[in-house]
Protein backbone atom coordinates (compact mmCIF):
# COMPACT_ATOMS: atom_id res chain seq x y z
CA UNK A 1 18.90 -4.96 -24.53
CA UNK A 2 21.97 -6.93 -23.04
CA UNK A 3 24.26 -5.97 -20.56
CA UNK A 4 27.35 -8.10 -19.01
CA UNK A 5 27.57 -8.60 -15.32
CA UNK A 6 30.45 -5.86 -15.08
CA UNK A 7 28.07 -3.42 -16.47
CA UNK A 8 25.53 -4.30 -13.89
CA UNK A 9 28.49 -4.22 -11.53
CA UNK A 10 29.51 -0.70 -12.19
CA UNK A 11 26.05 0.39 -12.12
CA UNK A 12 25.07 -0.85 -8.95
CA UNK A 13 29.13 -0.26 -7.37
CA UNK A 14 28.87 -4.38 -6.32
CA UNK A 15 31.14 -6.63 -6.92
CA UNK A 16 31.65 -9.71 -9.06
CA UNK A 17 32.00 -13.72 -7.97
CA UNK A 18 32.52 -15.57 -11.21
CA UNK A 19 32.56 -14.41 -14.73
CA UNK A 20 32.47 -10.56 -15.30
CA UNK A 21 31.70 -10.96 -19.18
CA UNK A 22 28.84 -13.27 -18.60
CA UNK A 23 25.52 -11.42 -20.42
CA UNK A 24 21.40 -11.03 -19.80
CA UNK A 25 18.79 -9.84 -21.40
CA UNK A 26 16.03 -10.05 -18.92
CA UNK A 27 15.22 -10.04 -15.55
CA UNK A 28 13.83 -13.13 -13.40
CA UNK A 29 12.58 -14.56 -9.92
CA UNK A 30 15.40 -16.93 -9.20
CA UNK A 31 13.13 -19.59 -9.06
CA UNK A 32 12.79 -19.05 -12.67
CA UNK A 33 15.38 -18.21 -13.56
CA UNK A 34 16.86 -18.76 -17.23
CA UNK A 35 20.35 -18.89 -19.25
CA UNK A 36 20.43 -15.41 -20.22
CA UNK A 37 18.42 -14.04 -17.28
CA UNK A 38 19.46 -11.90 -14.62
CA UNK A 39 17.87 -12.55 -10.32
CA UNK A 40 18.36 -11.43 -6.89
CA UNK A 41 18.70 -13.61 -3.79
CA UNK A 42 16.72 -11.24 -0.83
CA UNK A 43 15.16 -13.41 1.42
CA UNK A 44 17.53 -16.48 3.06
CA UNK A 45 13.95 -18.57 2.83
CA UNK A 46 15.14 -18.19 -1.82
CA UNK A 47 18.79 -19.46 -1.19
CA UNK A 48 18.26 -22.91 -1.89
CA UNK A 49 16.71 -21.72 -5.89
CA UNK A 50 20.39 -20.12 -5.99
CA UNK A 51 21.90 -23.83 -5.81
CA UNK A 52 19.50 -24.86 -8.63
CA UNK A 53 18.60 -21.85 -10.49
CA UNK A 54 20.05 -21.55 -14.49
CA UNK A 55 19.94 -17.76 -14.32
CA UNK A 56 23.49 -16.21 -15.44
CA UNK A 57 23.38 -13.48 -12.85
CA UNK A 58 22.07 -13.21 -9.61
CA UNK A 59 22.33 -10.37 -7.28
CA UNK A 60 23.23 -11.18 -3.68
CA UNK A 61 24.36 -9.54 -0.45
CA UNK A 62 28.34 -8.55 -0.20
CA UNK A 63 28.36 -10.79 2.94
CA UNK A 64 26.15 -13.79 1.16
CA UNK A 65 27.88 -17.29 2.26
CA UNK A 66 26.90 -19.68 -0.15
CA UNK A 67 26.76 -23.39 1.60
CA UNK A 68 26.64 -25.24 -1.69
CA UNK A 69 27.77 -25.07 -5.12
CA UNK A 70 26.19 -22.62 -7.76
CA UNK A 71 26.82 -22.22 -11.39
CA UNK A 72 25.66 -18.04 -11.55
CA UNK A 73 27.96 -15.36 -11.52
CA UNK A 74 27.01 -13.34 -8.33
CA UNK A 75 27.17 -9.58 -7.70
CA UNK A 76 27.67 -8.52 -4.36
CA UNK A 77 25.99 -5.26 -3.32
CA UNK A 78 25.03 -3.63 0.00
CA UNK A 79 21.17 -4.44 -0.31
CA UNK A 80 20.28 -6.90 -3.12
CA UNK A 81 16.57 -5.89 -3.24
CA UNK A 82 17.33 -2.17 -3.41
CA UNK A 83 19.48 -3.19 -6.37
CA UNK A 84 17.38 -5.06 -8.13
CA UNK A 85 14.27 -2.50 -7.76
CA UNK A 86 16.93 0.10 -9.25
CA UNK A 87 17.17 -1.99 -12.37
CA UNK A 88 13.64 -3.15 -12.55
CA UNK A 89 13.02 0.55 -12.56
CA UNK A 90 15.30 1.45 -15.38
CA UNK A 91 14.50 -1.51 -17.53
CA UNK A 92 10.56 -0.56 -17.49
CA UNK A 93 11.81 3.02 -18.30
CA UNK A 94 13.66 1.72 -21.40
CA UNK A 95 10.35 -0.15 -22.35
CA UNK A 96 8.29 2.30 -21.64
CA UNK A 97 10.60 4.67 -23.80
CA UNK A 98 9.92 2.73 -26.46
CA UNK A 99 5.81 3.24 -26.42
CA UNK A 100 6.22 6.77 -25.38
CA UNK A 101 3.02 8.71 -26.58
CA UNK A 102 2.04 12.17 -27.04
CA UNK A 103 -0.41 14.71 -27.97
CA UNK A 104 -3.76 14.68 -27.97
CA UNK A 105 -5.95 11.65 -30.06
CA UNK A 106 -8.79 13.40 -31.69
CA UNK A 107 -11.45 11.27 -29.45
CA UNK A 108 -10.60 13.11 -26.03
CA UNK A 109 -12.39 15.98 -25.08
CA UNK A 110 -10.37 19.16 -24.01
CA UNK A 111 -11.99 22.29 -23.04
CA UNK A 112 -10.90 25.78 -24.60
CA UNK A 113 -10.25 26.74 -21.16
CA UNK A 114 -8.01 24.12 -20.12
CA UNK A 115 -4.19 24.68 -20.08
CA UNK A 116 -1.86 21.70 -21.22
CA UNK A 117 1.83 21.77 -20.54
CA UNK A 118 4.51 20.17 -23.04
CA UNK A 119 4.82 16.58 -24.00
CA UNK A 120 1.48 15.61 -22.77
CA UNK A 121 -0.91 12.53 -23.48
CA UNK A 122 -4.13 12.78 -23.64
CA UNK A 123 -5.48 9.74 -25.35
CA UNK A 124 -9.18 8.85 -26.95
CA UNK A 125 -12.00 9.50 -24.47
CA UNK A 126 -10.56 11.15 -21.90
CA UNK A 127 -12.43 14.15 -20.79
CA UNK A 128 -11.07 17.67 -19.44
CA UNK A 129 -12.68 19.89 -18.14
CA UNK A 130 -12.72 23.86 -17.64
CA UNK A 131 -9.80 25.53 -16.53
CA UNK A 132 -8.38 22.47 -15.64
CA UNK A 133 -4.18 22.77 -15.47
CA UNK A 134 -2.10 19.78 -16.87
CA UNK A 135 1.53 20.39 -16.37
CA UNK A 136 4.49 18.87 -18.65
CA UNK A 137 4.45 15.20 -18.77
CA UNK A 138 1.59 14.06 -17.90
CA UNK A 139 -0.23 11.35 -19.38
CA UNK A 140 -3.79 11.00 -19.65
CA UNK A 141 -5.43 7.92 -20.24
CA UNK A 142 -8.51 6.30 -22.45
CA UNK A 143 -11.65 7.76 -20.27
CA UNK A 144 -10.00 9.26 -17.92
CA UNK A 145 -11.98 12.43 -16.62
CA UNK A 146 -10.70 15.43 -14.65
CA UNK A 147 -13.05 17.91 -13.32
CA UNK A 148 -13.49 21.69 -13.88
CA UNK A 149 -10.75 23.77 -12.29
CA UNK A 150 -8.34 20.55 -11.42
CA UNK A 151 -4.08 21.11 -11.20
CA UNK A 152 -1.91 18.02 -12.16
CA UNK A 153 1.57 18.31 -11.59
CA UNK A 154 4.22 17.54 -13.79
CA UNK A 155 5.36 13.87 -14.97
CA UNK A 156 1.71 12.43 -13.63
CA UNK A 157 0.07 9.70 -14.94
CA UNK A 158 -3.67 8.13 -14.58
CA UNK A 159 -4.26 5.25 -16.00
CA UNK A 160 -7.76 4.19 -17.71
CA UNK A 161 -10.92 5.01 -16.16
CA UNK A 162 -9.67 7.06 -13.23
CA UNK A 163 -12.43 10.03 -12.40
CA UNK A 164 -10.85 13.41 -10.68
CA UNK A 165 -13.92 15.70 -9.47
CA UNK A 166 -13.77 19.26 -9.95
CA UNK A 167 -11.13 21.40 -7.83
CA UNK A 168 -8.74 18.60 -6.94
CA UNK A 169 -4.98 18.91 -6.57
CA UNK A 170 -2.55 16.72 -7.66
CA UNK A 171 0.93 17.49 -7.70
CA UNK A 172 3.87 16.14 -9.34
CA UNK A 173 5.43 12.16 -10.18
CA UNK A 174 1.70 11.39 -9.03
CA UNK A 175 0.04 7.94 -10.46
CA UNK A 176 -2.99 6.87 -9.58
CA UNK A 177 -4.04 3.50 -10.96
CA UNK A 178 -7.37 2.23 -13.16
CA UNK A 179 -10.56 3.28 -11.94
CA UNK A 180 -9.71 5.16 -8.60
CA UNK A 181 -11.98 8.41 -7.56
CA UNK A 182 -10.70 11.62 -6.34
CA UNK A 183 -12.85 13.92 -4.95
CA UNK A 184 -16.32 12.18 -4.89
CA UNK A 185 -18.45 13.72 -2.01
CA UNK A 186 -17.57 12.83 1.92
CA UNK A 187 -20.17 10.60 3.58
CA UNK A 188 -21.98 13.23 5.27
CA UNK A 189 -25.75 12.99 6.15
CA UNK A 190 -27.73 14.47 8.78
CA UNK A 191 -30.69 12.79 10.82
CA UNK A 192 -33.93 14.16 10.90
CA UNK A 193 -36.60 13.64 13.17
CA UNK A 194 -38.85 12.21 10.53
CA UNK A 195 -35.98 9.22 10.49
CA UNK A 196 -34.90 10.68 6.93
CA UNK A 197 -31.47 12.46 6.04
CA UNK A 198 -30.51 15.36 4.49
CA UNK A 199 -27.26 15.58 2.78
CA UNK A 200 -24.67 17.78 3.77
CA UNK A 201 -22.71 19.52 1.24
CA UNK A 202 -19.25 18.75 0.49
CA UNK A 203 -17.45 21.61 -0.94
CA UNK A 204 -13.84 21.00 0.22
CA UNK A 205 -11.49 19.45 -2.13
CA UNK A 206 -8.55 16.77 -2.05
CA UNK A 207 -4.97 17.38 -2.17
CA UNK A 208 -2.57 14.85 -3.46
CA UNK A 209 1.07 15.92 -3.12
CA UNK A 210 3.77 15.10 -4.70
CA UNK A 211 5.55 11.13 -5.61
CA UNK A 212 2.01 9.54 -4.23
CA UNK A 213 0.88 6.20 -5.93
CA UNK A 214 -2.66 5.15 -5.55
CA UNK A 215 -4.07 1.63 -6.60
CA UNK A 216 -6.92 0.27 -8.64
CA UNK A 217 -10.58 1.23 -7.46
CA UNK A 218 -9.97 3.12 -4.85
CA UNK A 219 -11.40 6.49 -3.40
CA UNK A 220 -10.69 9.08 -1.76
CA UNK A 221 -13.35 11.47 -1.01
CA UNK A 222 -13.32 15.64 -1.08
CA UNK A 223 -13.46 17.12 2.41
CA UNK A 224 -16.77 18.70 3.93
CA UNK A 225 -14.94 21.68 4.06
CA UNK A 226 -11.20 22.74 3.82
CA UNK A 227 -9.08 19.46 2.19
CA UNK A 228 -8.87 15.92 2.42
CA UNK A 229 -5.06 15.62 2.27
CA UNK A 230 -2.84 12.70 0.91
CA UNK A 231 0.58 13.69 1.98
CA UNK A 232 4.19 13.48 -0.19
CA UNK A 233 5.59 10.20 -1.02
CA UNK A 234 2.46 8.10 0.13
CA UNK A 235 1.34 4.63 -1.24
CA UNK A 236 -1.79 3.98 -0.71
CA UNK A 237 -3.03 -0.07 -2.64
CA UNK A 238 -6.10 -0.78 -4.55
CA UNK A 239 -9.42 -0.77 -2.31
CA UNK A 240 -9.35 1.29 0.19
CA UNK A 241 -11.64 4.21 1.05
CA UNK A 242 -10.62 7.23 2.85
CA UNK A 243 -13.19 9.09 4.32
CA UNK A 244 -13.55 13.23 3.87
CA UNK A 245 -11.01 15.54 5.85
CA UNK A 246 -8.82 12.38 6.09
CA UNK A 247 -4.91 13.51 6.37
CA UNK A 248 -2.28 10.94 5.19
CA UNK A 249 0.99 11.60 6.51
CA UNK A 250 4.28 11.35 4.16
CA UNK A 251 5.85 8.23 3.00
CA UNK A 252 2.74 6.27 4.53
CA UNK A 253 1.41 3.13 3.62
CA UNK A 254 -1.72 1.65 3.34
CA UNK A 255 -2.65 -1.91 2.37
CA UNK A 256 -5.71 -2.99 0.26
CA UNK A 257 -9.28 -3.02 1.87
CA UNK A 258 -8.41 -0.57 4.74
CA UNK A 259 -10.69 2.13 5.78
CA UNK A 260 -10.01 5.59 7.23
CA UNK A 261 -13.17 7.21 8.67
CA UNK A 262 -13.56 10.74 8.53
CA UNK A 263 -11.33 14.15 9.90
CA UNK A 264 -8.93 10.77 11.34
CA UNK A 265 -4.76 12.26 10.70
CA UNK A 266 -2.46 9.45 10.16
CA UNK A 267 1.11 10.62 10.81
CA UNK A 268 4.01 10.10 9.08
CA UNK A 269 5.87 6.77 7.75
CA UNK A 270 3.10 4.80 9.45
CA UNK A 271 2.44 1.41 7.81
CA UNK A 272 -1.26 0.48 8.10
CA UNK A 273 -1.91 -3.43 6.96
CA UNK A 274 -5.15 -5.29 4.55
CA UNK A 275 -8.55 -4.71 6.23
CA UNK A 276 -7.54 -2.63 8.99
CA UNK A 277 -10.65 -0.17 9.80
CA UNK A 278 -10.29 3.43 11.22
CA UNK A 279 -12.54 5.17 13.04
CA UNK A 280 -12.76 8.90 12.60
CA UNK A 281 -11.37 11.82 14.39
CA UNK A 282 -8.61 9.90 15.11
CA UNK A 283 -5.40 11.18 15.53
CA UNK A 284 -2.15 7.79 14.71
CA UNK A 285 1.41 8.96 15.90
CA UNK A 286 4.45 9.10 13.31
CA UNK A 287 5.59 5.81 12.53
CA UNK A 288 2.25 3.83 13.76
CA UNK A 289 2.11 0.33 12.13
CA UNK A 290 -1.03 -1.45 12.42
CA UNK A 291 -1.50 -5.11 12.20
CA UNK A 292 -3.98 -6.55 9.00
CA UNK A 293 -7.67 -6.84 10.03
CA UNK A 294 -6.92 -4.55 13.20
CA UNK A 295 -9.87 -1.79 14.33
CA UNK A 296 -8.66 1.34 15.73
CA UNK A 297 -11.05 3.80 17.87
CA UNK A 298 -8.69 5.31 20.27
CA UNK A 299 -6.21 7.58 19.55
CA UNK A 300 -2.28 6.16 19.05
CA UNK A 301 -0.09 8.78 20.77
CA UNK A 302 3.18 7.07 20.89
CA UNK A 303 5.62 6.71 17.92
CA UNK A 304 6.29 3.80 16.25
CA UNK A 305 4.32 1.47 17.96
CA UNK A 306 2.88 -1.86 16.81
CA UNK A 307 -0.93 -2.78 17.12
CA UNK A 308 -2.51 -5.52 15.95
CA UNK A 309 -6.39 -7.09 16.93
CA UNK A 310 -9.70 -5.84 17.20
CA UNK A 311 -10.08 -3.63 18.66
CA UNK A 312 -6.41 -3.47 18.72
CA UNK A 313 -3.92 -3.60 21.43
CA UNK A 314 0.01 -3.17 21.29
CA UNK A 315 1.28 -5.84 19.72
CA UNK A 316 3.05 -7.52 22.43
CA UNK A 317 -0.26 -8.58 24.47
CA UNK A 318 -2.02 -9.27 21.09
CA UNK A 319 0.62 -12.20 20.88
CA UNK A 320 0.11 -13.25 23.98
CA UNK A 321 -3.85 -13.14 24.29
CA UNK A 322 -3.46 -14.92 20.44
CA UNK A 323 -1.30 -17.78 22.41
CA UNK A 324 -4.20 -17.75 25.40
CA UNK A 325 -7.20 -18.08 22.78
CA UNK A 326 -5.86 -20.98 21.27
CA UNK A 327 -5.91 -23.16 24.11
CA UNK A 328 -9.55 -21.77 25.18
CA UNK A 329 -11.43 -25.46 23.75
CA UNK A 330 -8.41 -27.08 26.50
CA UNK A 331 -9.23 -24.39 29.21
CA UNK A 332 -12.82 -25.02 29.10
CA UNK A 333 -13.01 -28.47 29.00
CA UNK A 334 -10.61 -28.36 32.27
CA UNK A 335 -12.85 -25.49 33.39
CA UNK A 336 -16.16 -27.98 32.70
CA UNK A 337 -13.79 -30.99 34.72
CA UNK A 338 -12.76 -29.08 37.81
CA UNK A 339 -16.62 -28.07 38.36
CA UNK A 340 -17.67 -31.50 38.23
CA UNK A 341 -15.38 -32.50 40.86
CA UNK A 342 -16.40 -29.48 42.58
CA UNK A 343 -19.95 -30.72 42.22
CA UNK A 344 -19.06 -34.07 44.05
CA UNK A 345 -16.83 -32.42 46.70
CA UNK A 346 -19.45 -29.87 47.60
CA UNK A 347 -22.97 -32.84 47.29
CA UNK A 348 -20.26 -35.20 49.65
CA UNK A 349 -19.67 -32.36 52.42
CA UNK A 350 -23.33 -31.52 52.10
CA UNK A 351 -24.01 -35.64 52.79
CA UNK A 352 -20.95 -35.85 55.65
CA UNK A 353 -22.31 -32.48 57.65
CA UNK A 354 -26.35 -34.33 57.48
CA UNK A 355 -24.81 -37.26 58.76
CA UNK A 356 -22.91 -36.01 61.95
CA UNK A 357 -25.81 -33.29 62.85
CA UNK A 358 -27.75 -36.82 63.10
């Protein structure tokens, strides 16, 4: 595929510095970029590769000053990395028009029961189970399972290995990633005097709505009873457990290794960083961002509000104690001097009162 820089231009309504019939044929990090190749300058930490780069196009800000001489054409746009995830988009949909699969391969497993919508994939291995629901679109991959009585929405795809227990809902423009579980029982045990533990059943479900990505081996588990809910527009990365009766509000997002404990509601367009823990029942405002590493066990109540520590603390005194902590080898050494002298001033007062009672 090639495409000249007024193409791009028109596409993306930017406008052009340097040669308009200039063409590319792939994409590139500036860094590495190549004759032929077509970049983005983002970050102002990049804009030095710009000066040095040999890709033909690079995608900048409309108000991008360059301080040194370049030899790219540039397209100015509004926001370069919107732009540039716009084409990276449509270029992996024209490659992944080209592989486009359908049908059924004669290794999976469909039951009778099971109703499959137009233009689906279902490739070797894959199991489906009873009156499970598959809408248009959808594409299945090589041992993926889904579980009796199961709805996928339309245009959703699971790649290889991913395991959907029985009674989950998944809506539409859903993709969950290799190896993730959906479903799998809530951690729910309960003590007995004897020091033993009898299970508690889980016979809730999950609920995944719809334009929610999921990563690679991660789980989310079915609720005790009721739903554990993973709200529209949600990204959730690879790792990362959430608990049963978990709600995840819309367009949140949730780095790998975090951990949501049980019944705790996350609200909406929160960002929650790697390794942040969660304890349960919780209830996060809208627009919560936590801080990676960070353990919460208190409720968040105001909106968009940064935390950050364990256990955390707004992000402001988090700074500051960080700054104080830092010095703590200096403030205990002065600490250690100051009592010393202490030591001397108190054993010479002791000496000075002896010698005038005598």
């Amino acid at each position: 595929m090639q495409f000249t820089a007024t193409q791009i231009s028109q596409f993306l309504n930017g406008s052009i510095d340097g040669n308009p019939d200039v063409a590319v044929t792939e994409l590139s990090k500036i860094e590495d970029g190549k004759e032929g190749s077509l970049s983005f300058l983002s970050n102002p930490k990049y804009e030095n590769f710009l000066y040095s780069t040999k890709a033909s196009v690079v995608i900048v800000s409309k108000d991008f000053a360059p301080t040194q001489s370049y030899t790219s054409t540039l397209i100015r746009v509004e926001n370069p990395y919107s732009a540039f995830t716009i084409l990276l988009d449509k270029y992996n949909e024209a490659i992944n028009a080209q592989t486009i699969k359908s049908g059924i391969d004669q290794l999976a497993f469909v039951h009778p029961t099971a109703k499959i919508g137009n233009n689906v994939f279902i490739d070797a291995f894959a199991y489906v189970a009873e009156n499970v629901e598959i809408a248009d679109g959808c594409k299945i991959n090589a041992q993926t399972f889904i579980g009796a009585n199961s709805k996928i929405g339309k245009n959703s795809t699971f790649f290889p290995g991913v395991k959907i227990y029985h009674n989950s809902i998944i809506g539409s423009s859903v993709v969950i990633h290799a190896n993730t579980v959906i479903g799998s029982d809530g951690f729910g045990f309960a003590p007995q005097k004897d020091g033993t533990y009898n299970k508690i059943p889980q016979i809730g479900n999950v609920i995944i709505e719809d334009d929610v990505e999921i990563g690679a081996n991660t789980t989310v588990d079915r609720a005790t009873m009721g739903s554990t809910i993973v709200k529209k527009g949600a990204k959730i990365d690879n790792l990362i457990q959430i608990a049963h009766n978990v709600e995840i509000g819309e367009n949140t997002v949730l780095a790998a290794q975090s951990g949501i404990s049980g019944s705790t509601k996350i609200g909406a367009n929160s960002v929650i960083g790697g390794q942040v823990g969660i304890a349960g029942h919780l209830t996060l405002a809208k627009g919560t961002q936590i801080g990676a590493q960070a353990g919460i066990n208190f409720n968040i109540t105001e909106e968009n509000k940064q935390w950050h520590g364990s256990p955390a603390q707004p992000l402001r005194n988090w700074m500051r104690a960080s700054v104080i902590f830092k010095h703590l080898p200096d403030v205990e050494k002065r600490i250690n001097k100051l009592e010393e002298e202490l030591k001397k001033l108190t054993a010479e007062l002791e000496k000075n009162t002896i010698h005038n009672e005598r």
